[in-house]
Each structure stands twice: as structure tokens, then as C-alpha cells.
C-alpha atoms as a PDB file:
ATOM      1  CA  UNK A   1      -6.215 -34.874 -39.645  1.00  0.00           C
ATOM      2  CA  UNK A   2      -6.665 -32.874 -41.776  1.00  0.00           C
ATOM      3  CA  UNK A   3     -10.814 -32.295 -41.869  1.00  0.00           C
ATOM      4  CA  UNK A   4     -12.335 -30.841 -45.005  1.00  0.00           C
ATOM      5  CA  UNK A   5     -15.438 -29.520 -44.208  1.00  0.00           C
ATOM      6  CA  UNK A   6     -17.337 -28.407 -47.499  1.00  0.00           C
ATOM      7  CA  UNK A   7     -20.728 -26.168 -48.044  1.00  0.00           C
ATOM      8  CA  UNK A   8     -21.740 -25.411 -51.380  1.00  0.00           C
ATOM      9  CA  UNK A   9     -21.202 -28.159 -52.880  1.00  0.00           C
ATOM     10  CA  UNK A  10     -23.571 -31.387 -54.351  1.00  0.00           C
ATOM     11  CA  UNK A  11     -22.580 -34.399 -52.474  1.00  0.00           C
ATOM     12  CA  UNK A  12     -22.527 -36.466 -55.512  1.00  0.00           C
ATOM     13  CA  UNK A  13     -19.393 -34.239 -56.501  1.00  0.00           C
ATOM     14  CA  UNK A  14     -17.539 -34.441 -53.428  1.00  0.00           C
ATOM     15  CA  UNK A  15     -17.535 -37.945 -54.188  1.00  0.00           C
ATOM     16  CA  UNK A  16     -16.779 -37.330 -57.409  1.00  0.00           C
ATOM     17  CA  UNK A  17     -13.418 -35.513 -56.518  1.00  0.00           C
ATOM     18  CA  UNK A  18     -12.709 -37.140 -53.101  1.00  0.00           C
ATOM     19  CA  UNK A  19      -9.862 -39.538 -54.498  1.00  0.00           C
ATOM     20  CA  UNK A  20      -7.670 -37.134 -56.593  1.00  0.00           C
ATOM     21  CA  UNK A  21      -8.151 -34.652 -54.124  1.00  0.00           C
ATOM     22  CA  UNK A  22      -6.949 -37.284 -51.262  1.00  0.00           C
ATOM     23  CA  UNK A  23      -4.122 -38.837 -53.293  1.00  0.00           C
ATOM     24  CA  UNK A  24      -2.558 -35.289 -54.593  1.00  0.00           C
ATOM     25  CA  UNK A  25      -2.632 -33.637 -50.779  1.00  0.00           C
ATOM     26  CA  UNK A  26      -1.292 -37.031 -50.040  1.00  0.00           C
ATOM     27  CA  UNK A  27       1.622 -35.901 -51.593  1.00  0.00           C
ATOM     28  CA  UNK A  28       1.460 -32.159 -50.580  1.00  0.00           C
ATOM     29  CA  UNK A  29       1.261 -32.396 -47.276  1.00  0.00           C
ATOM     30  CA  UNK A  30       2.931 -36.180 -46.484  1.00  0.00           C
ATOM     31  CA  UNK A  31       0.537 -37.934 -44.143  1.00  0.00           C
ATOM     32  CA  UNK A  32      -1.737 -41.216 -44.722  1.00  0.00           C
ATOM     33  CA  UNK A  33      -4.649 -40.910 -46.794  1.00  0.00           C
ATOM     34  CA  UNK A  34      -6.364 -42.255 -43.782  1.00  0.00           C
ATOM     35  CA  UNK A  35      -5.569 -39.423 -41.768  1.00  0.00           C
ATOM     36  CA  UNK A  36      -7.978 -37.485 -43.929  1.00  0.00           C
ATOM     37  CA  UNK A  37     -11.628 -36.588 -43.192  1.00  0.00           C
ATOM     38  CA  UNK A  38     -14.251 -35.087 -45.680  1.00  0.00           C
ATOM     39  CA  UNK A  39     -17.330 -33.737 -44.343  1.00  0.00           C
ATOM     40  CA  UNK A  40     -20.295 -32.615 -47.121  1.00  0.00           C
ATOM     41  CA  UNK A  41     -22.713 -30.191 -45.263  1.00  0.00           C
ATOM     42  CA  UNK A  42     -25.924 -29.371 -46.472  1.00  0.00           C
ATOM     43  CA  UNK A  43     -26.242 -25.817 -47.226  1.00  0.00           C
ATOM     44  CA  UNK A  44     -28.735 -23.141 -48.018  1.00  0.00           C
ATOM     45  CA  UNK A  45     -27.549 -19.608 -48.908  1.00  0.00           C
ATOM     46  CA  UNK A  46     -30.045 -17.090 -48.138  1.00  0.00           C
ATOM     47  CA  UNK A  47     -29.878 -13.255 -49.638  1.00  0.00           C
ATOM     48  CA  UNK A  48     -32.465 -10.753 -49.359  1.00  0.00           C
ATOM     49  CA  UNK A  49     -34.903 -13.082 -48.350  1.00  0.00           C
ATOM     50  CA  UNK A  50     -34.276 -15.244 -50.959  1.00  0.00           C
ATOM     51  CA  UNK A  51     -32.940 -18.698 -51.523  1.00  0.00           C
ATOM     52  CA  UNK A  52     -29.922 -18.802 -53.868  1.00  0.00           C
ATOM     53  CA  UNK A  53     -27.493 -20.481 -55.297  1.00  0.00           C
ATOM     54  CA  UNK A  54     -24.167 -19.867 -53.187  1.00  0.00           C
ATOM     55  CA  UNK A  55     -20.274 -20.588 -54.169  1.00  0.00           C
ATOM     56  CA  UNK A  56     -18.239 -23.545 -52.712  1.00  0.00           C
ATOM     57  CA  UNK A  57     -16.874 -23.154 -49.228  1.00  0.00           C
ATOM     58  CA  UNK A  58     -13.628 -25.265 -48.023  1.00  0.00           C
ATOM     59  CA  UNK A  59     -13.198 -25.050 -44.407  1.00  0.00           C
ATOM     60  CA  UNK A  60      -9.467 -27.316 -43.879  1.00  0.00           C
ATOM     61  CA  UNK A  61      -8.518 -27.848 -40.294  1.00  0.00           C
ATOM     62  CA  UNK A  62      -5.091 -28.810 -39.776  1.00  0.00           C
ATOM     63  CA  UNK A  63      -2.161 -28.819 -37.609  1.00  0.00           C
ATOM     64  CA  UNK A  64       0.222 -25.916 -39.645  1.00  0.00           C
ATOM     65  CA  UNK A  65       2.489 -27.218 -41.988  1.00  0.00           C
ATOM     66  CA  UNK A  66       3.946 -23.352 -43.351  1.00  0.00           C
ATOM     67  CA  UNK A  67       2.873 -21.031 -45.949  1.00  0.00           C
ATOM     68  CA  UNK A  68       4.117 -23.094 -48.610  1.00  0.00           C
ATOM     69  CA  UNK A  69       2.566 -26.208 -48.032  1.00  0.00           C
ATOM     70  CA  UNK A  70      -1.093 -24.361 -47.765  1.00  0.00           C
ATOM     71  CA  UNK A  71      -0.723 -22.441 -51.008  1.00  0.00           C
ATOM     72  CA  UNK A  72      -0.111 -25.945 -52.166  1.00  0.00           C
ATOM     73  CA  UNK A  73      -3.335 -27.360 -50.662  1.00  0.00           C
ATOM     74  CA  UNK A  74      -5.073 -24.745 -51.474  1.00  0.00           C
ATOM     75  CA  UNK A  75      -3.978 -24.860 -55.168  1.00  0.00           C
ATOM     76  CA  UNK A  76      -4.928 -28.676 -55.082  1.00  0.00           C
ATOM     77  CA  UNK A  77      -8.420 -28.156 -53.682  1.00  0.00           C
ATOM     78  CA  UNK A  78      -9.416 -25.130 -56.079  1.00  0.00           C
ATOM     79  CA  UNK A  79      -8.351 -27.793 -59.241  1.00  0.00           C
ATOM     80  CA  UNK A  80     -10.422 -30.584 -57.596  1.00  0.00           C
ATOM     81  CA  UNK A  81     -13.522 -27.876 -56.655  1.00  0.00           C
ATOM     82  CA  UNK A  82     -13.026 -26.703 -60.683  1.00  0.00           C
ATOM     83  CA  UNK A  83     -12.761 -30.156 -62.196  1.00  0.00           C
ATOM     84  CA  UNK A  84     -16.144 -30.721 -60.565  1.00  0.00           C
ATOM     85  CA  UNK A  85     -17.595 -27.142 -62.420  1.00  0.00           C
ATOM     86  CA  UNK A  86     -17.181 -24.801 -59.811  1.00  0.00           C
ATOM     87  CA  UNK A  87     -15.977 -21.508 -60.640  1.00  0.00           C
ATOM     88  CA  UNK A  88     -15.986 -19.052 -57.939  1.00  0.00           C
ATOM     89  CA  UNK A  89     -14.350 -21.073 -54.814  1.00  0.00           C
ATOM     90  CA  UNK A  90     -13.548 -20.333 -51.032  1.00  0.00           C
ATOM     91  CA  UNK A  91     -11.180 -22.358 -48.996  1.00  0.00           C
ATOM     92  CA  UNK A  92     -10.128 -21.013 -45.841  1.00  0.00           C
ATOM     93  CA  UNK A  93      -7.576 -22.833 -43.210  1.00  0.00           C
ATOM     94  CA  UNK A  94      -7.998 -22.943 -39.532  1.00  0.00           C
ATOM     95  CA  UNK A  95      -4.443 -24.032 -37.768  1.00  0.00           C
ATOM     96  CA  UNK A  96      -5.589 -25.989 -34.696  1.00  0.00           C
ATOM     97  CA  UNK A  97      -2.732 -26.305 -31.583  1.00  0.00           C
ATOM     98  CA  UNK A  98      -1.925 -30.148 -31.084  1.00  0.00           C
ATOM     99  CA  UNK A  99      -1.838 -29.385 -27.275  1.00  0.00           C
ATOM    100  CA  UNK A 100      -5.319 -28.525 -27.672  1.00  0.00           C
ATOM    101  CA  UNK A 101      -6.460 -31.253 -30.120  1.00  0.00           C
ATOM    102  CA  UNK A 102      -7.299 -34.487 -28.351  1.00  0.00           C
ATOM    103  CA  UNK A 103      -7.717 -37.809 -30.222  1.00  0.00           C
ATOM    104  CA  UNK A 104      -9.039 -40.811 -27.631  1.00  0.00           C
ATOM    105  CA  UNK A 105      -7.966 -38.398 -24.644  1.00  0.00           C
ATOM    106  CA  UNK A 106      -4.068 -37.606 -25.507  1.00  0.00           C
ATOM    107  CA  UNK A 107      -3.191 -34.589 -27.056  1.00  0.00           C
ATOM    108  CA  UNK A 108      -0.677 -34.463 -29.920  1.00  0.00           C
END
């Protein structure tokens, strides 16, 4: 924890970015780099009928680690998401409740 789920995005650059990304929120947030999960999901953006080409899409799931530390994250994925040519980029967090998160039947 925390998952990175991504849409919008080639998986070829996710892999690309995966390691800087990892090692700076490393440092942001303060857990093990093995704590982290990236997920690449295909995509198709659809609009008026139409396929088209659609922006970037962070989903981060995490346990909430204050306002500060996710305008850090946040700043630290848009850099990685831009280094890789993106420019218009979403990243949304959802704050999950450890007594409701359950990792090989314990909650946190």
C-alpha cells in the first residue's frame, strides 16, 4: 500500500517512469518501495461515438497520510506522468480505513 492504478497511459511508459516515481514517493510518504503496487489498465475513451485519445488518469489508494503529504505525491506523480509527455494529467486519491482494509485476513 499504496496502489496506483493508471488509465491513459501506454504501458511501455509506466515502465518507463515506475522507478523514479517509486524511489521519490519513497521518500514522500516513508514506507518500503515494496509496499507499492502499480496497476496499467487498458483504456479506451469514447466521446460522441467516437474513439479518442483521452488524458492520463491516477487513481492512488492509500491509508491518509494529511494534506501535505498528498500535495507532495501528487506533485511527484504529475513530474513522473510529464517526464513521460503527458500534458493534461488527473490523479485523484481515495483514503481507504485500515479497519476496513484486510491483508491475509487481519485488518490494519
Amino acid at each position: 500500500m499504496p496502489q496506483l492504478i493508471i488509465r491513459g497511459m501506454r504501458k511501455q511508459h509506466i515502465q518507463a517512469i515506475s522507478k523514479t516515481m517509486v524511489d521519490e514517493l519513497t521518500d514522500i510518504i516513508g514506507c518500503p518501495r515494496d509496499y507499492f503496487t502499480i496497476e496499467c489498465l487498458e483504456t479506451t475513451f469514447i466521446r460522441d461515438g467516437q474513439e479518442v485519445t483521452g488524458s492520463p488518469l491516477i487513481q492512488v489508494n492509500w491509508f491518509d497520510r494529511g494534506q501535505t503529504i498528498q500535495d507532495a505525491a501528487a506533485q511527484a506523480v504529475d513530474r513522473a506522468v510529464r517526464s513521460a509527455g503527458y500534458e493534461q494529467i488527473e490523479i485523484f486519491f481515495v483514503v481507504l480505513d485500515e479497519t476496513r482494509y484486510y491483508e491475509n485476513g487481519n485488518h490494519y
